[in-house]
Structure formats: C-alpha cells, structure tokens
N, C-alpha and C. Protein backbone atom coordinates (compact mmCIF):
# COMPACT_ATOMS: atom_id res chain seq x y z
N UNK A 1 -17.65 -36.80 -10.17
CA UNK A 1 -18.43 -35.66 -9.77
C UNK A 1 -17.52 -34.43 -9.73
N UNK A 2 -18.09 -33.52 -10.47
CA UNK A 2 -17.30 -32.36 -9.92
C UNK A 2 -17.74 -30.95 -9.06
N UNK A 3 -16.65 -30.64 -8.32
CA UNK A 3 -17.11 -30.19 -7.17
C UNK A 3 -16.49 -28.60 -7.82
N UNK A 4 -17.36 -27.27 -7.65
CA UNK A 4 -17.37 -26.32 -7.98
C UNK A 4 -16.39 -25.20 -7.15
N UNK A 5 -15.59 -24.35 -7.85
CA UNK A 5 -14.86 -23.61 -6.37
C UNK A 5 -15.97 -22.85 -5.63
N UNK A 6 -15.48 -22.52 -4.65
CA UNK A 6 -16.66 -21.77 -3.53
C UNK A 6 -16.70 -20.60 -3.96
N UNK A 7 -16.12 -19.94 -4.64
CA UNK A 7 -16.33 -18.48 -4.90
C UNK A 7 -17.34 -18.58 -6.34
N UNK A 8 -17.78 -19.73 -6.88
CA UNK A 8 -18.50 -19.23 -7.86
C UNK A 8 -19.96 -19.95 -7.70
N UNK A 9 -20.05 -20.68 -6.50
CA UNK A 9 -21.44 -20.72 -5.73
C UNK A 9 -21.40 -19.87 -4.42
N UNK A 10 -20.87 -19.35 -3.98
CA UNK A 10 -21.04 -18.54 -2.87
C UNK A 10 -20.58 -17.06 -3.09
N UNK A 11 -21.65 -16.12 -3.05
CA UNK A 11 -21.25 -15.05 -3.08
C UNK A 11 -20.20 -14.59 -2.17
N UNK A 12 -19.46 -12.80 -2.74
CA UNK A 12 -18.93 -12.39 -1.70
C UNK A 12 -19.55 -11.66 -0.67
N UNK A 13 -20.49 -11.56 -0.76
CA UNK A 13 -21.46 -11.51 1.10
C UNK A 13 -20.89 -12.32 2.35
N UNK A 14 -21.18 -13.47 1.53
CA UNK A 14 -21.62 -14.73 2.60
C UNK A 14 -20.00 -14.87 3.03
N UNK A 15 -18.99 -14.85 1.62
CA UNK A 15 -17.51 -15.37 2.00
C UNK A 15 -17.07 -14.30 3.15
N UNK A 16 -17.37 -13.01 2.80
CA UNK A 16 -16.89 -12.05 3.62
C UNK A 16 -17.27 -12.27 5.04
N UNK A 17 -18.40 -12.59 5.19
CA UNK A 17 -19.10 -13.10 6.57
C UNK A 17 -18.46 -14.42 7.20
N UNK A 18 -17.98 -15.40 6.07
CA UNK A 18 -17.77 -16.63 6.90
C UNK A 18 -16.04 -16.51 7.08
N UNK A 19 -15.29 -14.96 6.41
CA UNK A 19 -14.10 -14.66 7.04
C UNK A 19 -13.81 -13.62 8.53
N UNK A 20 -15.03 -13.12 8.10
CA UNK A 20 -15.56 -12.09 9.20
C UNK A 20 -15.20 -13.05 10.77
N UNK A 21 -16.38 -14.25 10.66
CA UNK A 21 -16.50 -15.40 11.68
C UNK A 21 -15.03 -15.90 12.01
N UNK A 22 -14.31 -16.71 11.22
CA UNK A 22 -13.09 -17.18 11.14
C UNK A 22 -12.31 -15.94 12.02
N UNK A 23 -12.35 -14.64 11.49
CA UNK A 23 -11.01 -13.77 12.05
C UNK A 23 -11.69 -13.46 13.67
N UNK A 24 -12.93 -13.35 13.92
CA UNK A 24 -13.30 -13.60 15.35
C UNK A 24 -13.56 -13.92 15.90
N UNK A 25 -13.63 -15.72 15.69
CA UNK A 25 -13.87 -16.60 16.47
C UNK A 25 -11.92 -17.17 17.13
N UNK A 26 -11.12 -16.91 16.08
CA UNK A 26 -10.01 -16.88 16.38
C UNK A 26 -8.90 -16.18 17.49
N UNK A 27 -9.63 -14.42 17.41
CA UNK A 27 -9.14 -13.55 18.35
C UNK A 27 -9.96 -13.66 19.97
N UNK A 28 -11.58 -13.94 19.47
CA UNK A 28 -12.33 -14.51 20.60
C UNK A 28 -11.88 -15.82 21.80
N UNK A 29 -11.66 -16.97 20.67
CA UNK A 29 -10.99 -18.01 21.44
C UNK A 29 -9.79 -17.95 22.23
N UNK A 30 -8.82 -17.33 21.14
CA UNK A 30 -7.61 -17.25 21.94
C UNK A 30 -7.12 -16.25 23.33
N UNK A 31 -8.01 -14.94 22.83
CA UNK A 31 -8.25 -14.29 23.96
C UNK A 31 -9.04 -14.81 25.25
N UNK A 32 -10.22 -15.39 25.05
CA UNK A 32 -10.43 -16.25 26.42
C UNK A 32 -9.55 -16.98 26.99
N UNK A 33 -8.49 -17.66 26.46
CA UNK A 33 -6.94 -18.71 27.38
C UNK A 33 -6.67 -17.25 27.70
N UNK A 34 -6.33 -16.35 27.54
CA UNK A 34 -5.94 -15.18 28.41
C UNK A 34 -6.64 -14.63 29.99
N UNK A 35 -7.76 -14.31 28.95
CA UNK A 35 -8.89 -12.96 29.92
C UNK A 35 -9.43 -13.68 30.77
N UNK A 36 -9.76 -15.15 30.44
CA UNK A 36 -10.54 -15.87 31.56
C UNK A 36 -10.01 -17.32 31.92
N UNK A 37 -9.13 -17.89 31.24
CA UNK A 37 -8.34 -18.69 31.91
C UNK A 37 -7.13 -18.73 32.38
N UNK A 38 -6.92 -17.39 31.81
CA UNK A 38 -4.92 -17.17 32.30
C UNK A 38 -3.76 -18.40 32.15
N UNK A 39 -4.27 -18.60 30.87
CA UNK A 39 -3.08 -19.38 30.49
C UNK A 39 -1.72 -20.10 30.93
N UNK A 40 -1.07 -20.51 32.00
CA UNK A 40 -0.02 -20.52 33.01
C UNK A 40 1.24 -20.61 31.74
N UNK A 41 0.55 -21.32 30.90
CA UNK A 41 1.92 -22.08 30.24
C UNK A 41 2.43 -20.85 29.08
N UNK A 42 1.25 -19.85 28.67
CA UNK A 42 2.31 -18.56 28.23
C UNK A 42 2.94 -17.56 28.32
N UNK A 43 3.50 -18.03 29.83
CA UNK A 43 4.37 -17.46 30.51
C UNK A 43 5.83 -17.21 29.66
N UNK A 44 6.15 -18.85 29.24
CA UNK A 44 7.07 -18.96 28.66
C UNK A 44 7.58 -17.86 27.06
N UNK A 45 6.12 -17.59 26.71
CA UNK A 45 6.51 -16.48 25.56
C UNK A 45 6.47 -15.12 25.86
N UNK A 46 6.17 -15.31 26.97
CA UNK A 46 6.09 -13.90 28.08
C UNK A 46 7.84 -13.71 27.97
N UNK A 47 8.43 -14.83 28.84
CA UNK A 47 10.05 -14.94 29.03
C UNK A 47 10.59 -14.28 27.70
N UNK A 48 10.27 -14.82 26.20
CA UNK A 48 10.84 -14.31 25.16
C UNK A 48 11.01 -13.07 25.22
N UNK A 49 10.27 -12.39 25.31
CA UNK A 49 10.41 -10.48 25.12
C UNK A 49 10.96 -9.86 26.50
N UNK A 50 11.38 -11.24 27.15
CA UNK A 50 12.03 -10.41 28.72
C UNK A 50 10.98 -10.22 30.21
N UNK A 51 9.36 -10.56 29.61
CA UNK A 51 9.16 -10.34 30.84
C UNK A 51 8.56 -11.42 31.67
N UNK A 52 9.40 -11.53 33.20
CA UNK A 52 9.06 -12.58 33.83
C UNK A 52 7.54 -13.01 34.67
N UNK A 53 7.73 -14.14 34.91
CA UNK A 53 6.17 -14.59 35.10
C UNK A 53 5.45 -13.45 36.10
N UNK A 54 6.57 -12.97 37.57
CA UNK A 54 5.68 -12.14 38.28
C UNK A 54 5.50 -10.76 37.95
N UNK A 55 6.16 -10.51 36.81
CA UNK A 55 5.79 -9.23 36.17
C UNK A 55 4.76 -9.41 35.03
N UNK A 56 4.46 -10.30 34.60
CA UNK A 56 3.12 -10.68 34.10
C UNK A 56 1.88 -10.64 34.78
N UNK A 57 2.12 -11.27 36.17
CA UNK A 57 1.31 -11.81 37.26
C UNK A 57 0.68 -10.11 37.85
N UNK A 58 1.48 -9.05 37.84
CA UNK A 58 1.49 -7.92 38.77
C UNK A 58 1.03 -6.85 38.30
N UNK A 59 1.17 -7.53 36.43
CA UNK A 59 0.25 -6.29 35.42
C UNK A 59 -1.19 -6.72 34.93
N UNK A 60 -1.00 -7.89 35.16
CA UNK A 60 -2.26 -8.77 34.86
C UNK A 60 -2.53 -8.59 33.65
N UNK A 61 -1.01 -8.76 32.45
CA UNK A 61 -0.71 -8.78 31.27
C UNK A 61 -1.79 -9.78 30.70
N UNK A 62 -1.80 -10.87 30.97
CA UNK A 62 -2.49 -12.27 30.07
C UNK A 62 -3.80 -11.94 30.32
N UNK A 63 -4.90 -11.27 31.31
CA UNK A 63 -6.47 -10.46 31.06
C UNK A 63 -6.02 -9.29 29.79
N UNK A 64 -5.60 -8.23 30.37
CA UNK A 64 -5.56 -7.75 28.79
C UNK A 64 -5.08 -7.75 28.11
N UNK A 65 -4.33 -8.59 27.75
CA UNK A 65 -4.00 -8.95 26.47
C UNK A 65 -5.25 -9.69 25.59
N UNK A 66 -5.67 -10.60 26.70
CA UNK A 66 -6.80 -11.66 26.12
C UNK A 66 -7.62 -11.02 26.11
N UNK A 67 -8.25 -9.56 26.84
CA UNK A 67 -9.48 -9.14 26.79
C UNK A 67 -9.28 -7.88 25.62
N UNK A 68 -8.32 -7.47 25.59
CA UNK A 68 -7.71 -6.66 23.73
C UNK A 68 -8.29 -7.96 22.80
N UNK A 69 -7.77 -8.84 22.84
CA UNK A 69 -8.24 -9.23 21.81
C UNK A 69 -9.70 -10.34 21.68
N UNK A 70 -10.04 -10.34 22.49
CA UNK A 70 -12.13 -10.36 22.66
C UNK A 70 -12.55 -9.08 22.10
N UNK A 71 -12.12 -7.84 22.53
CA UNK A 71 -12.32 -7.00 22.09
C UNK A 71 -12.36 -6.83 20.61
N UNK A 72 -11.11 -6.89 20.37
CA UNK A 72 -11.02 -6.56 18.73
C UNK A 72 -11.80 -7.75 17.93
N UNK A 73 -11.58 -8.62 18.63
CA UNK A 73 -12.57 -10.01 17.38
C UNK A 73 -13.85 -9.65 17.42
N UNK A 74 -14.40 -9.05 18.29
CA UNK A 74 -15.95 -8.29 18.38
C UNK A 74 -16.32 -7.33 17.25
N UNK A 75 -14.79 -6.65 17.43
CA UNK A 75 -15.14 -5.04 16.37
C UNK A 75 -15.38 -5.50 14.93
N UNK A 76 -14.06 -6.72 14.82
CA UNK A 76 -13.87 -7.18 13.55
C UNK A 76 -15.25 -7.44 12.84
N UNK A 77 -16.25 -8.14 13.52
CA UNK A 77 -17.69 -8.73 13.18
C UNK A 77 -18.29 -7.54 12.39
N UNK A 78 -18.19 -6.01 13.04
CA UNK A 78 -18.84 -5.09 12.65
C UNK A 78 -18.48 -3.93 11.58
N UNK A 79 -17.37 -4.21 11.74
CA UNK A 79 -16.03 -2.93 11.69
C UNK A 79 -15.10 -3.58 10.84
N UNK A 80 -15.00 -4.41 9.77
CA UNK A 80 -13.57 -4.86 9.32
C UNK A 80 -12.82 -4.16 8.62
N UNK A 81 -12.27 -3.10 9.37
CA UNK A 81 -11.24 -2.28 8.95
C UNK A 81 -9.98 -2.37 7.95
N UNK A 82 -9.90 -1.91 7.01
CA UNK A 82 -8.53 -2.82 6.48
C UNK A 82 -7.02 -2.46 7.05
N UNK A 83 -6.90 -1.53 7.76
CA UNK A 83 -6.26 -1.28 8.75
C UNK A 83 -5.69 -1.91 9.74
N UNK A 84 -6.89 -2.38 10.63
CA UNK A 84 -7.01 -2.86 11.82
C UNK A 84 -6.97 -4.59 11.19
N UNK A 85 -7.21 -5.03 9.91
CA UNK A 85 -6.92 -6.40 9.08
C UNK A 85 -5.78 -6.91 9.23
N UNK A 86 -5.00 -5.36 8.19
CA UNK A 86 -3.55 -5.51 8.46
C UNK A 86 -2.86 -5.96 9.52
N UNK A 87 -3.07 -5.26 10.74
CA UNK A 87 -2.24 -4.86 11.89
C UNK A 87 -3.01 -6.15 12.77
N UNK A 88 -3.88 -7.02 12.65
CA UNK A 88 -4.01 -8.29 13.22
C UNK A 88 -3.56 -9.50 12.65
N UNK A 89 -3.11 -9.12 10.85
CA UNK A 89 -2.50 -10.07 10.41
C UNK A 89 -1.14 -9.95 11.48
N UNK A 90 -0.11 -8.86 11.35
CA UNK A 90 0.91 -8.73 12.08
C UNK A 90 1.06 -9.10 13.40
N UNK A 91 -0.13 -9.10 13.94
CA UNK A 91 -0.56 -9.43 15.70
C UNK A 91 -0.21 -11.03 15.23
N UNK A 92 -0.79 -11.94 14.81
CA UNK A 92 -0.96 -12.88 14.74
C UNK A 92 0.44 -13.59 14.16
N UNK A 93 0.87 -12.64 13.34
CA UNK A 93 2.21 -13.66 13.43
C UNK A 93 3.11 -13.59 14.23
N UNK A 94 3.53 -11.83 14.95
CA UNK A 94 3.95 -12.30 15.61
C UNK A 94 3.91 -12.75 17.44
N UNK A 95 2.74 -12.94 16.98
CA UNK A 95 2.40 -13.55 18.29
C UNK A 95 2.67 -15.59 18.30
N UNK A 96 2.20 -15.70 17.29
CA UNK A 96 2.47 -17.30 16.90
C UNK A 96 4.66 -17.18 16.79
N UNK A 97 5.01 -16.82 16.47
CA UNK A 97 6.10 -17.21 16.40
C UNK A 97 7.05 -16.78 17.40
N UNK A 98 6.58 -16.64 18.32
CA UNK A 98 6.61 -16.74 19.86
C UNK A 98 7.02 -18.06 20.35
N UNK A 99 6.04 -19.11 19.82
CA UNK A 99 6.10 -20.31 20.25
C UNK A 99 7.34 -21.21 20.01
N UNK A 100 7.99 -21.13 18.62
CA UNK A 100 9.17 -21.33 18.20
C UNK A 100 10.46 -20.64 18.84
N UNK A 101 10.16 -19.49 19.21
CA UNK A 101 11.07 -19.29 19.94
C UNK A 101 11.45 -19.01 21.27
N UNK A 102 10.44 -19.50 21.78
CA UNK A 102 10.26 -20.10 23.29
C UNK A 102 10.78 -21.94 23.88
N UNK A 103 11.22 -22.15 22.50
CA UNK A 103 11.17 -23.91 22.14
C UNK A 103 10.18 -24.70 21.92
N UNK A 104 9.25 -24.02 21.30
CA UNK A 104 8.19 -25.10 20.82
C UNK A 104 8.70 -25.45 19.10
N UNK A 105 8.43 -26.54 19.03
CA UNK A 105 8.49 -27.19 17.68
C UNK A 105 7.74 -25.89 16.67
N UNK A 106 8.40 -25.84 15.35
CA UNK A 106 8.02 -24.40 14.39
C UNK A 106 6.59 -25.01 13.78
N UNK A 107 6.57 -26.42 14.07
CA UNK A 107 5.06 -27.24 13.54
C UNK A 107 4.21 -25.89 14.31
N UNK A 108 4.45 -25.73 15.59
CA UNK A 108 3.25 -25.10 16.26
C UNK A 108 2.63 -24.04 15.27
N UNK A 109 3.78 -23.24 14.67
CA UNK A 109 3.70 -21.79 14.39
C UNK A 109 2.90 -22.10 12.68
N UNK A 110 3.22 -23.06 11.92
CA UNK A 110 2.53 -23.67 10.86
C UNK A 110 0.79 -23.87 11.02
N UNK A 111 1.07 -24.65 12.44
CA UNK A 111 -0.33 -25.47 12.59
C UNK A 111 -1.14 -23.92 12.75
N UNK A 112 -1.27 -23.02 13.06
CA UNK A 112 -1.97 -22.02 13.33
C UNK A 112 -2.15 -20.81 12.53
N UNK A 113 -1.89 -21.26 10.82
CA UNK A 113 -1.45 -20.57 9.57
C UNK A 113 -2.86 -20.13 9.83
N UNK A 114 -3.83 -20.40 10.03
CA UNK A 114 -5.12 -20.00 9.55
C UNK A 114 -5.57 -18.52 10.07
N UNK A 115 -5.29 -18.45 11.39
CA UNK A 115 -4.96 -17.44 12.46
C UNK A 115 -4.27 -16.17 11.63
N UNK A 116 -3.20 -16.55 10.89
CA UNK A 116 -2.72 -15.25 10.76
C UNK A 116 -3.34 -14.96 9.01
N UNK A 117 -3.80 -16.23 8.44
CA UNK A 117 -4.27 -15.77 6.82
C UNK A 117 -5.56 -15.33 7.15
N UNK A 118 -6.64 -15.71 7.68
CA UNK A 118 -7.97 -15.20 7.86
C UNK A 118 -7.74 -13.68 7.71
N UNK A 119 -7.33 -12.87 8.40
CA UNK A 119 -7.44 -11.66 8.63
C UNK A 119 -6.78 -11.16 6.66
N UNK A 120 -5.95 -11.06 6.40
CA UNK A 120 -5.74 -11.18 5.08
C UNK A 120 -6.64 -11.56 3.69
N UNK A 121 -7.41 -12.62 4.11
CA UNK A 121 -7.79 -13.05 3.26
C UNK A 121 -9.29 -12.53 3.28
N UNK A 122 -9.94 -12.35 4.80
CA UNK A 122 -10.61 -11.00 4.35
C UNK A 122 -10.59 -9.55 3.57
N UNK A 123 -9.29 -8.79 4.21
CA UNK A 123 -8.85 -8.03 3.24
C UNK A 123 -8.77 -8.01 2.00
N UNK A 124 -8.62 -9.38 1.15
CA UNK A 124 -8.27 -9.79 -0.15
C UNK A 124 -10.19 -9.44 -0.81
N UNK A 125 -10.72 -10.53 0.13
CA UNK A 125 -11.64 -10.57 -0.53
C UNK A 125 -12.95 -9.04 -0.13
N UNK A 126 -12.41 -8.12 0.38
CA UNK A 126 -13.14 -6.91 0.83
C UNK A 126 -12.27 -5.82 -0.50
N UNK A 127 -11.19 -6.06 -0.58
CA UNK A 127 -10.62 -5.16 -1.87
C UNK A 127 -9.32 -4.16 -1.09
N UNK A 128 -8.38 -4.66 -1.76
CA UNK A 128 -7.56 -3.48 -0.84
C UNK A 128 -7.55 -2.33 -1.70
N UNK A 129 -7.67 -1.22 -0.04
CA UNK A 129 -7.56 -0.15 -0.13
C UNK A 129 -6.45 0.24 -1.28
N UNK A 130 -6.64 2.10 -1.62
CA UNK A 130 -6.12 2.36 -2.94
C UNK A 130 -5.49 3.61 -2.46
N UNK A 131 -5.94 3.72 -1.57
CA UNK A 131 -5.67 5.41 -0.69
C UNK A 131 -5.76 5.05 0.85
N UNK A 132 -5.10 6.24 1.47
CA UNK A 132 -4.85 6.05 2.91
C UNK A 132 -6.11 5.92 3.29
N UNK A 133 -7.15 7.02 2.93
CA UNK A 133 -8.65 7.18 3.45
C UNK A 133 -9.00 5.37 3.47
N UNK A 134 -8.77 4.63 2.46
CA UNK A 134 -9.35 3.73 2.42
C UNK A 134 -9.14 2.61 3.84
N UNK A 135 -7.89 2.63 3.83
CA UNK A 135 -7.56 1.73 4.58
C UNK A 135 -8.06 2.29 5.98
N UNK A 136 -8.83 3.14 6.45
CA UNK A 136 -9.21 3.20 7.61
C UNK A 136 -10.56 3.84 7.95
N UNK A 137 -11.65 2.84 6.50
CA UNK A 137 -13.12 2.38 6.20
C UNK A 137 -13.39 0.99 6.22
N UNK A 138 -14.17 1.23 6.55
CA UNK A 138 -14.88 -0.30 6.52
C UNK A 138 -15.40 -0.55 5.25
C-alpha cells in the first residue's frame, strides 16, 4: 500500500491550522506547569541564569512566565506573526536547553524537538517574509 505525503492530500489551510494547534497547544501546556501549577522542580533552571528559588518565589516569576506564554499560544491561534514565530522558535530553545544545563540528561532537550520546530515549521509553511514589513504581518 502506498501511503501519500500529507502535503499532497492536505491542503495548506488545514496544515497551517494543524501547526497553528501544535505551536499553541505547546506554549498553552507548558505555560499552565507555570501560571497554575508552579512548577517546584523549575527552580533548578531558574538557578542556571542565577536566580534563586526565593527570588523566583517573591517575583512570582513561574505565573508570568507561564501566563506570557498562555498568552502568546492564544495570539499564535489568531495572529501567526512571522516575527513573533521566529522569536518563539528562540524562546523555545532556549528555554529547553536549560534542562541540560541544569543536569538533566541532553535526551530531555531532544525529546522536546517538536516544541521548538513547530513554530518554524509554521513559518516555513506560511512563506517567509521578504521584507521587514513582512515579518511583522500575519
């Protein structure tokens, strides 16, 4: 049997939509371990950039951080900026490679490739911009 690639039964509507989903169900999820569960254990990538748990605790860093990015996975649905694409691909990596250098195994930072290509691979398939104007249209 042969099985067809997805781009030549599925339009780019639908792909754009089911990257749309992917890049904000991603910023959605992960921002809730922030905004509404407060995460205890990413404290430790807190430590990486220097700041300690009760200075996390006192800015109530891990709500917005997590509620920035509920936020932005919202906009993304409506708004996929190629801009704001970019600059969440960059969020995303380096936010994942945090974990590696906090001492988590670099598997972690692999296992969560999807996280930082979604946002990209929307861009890919939306057309990159050609001009500055572009990159900050939807």
């Amino acid at each position: 049997m042969r099985v067809e690639h997805p781009s030549a039964t599925m339009g780019r509507t639908q792909l754009d939509l089911l990257l749309r989903l992917a890049v904000a169900g991603a910023l959605v999820g992960h921002g809730a371990y922030g905004a509404v569960l407060a995460k205890a254990s990413w404290y430790g990538y807190f430590a990486v950039l220097g700041l300690s748990e009760s200075m996390v605790e006192a800015t109530d860093l891990l709500r917005i951080i997590g509620g920035a990015e509920i936020a932005i996975g919202v906009i993304v649905l409506g708004f996929p900026v190629p801009a704001l694409l970019l600059l969440l691909a960059a969020w995303k990596i380096f936010t994942e490679l945090l974990r590696p250098a906090a001492g988590e195994p670099f598997w972690e930072f692999i296992e969560r490739a999807s996280n930082m290509v979604a946002p990209l691979a929307l861009l890919h398939v939306r057309g990159w911009p050609r001009s500055l104007v572009g990159w900050l249209r939807t």
